[in-house]
Protein backbone atom coordinates (compact mmCIF):
# COMPACT_ATOMS: atom_id res chain seq x y z
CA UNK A 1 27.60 26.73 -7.51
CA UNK A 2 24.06 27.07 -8.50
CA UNK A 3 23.05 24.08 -5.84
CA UNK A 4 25.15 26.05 -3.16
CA UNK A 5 23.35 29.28 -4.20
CA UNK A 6 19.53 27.70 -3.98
CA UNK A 7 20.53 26.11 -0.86
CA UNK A 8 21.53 28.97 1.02
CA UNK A 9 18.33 31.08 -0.59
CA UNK A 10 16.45 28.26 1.37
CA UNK A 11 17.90 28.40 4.38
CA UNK A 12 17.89 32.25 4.72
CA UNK A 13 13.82 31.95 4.00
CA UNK A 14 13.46 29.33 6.41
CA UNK A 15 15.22 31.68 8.83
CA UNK A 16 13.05 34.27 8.28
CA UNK A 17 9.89 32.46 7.95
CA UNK A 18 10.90 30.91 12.02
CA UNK A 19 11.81 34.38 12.83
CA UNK A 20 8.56 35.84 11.78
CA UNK A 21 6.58 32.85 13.45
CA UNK A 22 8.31 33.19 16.67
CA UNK A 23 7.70 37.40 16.89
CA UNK A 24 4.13 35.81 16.07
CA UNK A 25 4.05 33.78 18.71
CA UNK A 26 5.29 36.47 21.09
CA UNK A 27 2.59 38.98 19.74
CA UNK A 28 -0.63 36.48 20.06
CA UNK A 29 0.23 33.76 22.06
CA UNK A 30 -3.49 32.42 22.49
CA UNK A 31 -4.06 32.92 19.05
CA UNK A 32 -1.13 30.83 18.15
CA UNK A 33 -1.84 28.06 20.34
CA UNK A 34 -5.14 28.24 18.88
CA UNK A 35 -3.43 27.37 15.32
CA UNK A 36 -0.93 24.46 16.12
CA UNK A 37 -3.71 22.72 18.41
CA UNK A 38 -6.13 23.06 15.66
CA UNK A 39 -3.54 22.01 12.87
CA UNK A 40 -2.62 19.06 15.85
CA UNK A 41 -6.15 17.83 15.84
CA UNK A 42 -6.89 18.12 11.89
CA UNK A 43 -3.41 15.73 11.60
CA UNK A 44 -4.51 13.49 14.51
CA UNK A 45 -7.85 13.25 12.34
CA UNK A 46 -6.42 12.35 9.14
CA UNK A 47 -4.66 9.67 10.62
CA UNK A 48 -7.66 8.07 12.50
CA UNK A 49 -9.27 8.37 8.93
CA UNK A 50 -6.70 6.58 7.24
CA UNK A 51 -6.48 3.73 9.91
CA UNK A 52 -10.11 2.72 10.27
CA UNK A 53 -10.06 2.78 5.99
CA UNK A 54 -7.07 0.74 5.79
CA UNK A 55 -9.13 -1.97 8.36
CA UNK A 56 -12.36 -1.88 6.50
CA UNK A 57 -10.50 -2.62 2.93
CA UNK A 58 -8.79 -5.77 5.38
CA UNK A 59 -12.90 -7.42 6.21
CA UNK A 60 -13.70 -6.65 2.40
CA UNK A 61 -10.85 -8.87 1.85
CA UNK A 62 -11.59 -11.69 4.27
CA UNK A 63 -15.01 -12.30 3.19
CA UNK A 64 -14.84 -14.82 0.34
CA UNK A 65 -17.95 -16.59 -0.66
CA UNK A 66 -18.64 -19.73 -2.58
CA UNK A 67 -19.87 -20.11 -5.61
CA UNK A 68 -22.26 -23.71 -5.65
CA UNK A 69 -23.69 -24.48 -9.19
CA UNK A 70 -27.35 -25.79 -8.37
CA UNK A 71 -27.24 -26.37 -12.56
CA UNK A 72 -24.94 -26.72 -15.43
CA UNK A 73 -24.03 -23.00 -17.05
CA UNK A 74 -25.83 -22.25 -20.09
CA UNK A 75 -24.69 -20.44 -22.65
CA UNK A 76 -26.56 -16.84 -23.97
CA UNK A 77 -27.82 -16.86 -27.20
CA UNK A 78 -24.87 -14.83 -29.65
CA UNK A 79 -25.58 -14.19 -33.14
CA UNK A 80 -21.61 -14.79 -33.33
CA UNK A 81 -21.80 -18.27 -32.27
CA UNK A 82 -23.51 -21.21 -34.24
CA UNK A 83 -25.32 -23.32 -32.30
CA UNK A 84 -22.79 -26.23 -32.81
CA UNK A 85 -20.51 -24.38 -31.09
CA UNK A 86 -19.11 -25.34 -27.39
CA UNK A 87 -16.86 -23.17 -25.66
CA UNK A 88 -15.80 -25.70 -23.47
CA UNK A 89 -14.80 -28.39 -25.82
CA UNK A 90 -11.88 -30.78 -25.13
CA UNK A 91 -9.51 -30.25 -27.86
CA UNK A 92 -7.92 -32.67 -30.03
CA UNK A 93 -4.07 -32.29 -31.24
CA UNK A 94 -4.85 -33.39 -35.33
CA UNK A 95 -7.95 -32.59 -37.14
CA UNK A 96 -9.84 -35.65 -38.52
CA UNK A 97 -10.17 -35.66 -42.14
CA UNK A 98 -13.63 -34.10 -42.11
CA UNK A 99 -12.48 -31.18 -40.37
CA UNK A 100 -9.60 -31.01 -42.58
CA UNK A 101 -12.37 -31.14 -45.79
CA UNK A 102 -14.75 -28.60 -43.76
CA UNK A 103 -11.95 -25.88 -42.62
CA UNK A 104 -9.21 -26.14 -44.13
CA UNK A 105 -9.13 -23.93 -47.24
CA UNK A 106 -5.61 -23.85 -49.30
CA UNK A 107 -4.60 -20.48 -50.23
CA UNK A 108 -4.28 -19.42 -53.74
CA UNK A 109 -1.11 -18.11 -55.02
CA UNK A 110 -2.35 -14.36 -54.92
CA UNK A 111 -3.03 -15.06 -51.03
CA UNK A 112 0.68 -15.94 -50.63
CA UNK A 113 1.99 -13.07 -52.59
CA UNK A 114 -0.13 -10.90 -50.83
CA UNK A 115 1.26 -12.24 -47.51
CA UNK A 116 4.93 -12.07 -48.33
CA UNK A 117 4.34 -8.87 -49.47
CA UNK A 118 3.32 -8.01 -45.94
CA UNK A 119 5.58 -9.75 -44.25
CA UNK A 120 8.54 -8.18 -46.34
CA UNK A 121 7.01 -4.98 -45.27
CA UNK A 122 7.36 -6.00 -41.72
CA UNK A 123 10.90 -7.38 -42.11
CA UNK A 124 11.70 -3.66 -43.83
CA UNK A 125 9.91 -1.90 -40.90
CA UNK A 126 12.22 -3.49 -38.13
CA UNK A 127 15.60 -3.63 -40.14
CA UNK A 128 15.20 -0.15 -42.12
CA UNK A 129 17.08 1.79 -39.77
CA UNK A 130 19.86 -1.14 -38.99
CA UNK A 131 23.22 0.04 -40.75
């Protein structure tokens, strides 16, 4: 009923709000054709805005240029990076032994612990609320 209620309330305003336009109207018709050919013209404008907008986003998107490299990319200096280090290395699938030696570090049993611990945590986090 509520719907039905706010629906006629709108159409009774709507009513009155054409009613009052049109004694408007009556009362100062210059005036009033003033008002819709100005409101005409500022919607006309908006439009003419929006189209000549929407065509220069369309040449920004057309123009693509090339990129030519005249010399191999360097790399900036990092303090993060060693200077061994190549960004664009081909990786292998298996380390060689003296990578293995180098980077590989086993972890001690308080390093597991520690782990599990955290990973039980995580376990606890996502099932705690499951019945």
């Amino acid at each position: 009923m509520q719907i039905r209620e706010l629906l006629d309330s709108i159409k009774e305003k709507t009513s009155l709000l054409a009613q009052k336009i049109k004694e408007y109207y009556e009362l100062n018709k210059v005036i009033s054709l003033v008002i819709v050919s100005l409101i005409f013209v500022i919607f006309i404008c908006i439009i003419l805005l929006t189209c000549s907008v929407k065509k220069d986003k369309n040449k920004e998107a057309e123009i693509k240029e090339e990129i030519v490299l005249t010399q191999t990319p360097v790399i900036p200096q990092n303090p993060s990076l060693s200077k061994d280090y190549n960004i664009a290395r081909k990786t292998e699938r298996e380390w060689s032994e003296e990578e293995i030696e180098e980077w590989f570090t086993i972890p001690s049993q308080k390093e597991i612990d520690s782990l599990s611990r955290t990973n039980e945590n995580i376990i606890n986090e996502i099932t705690g609320a499951a019945p």
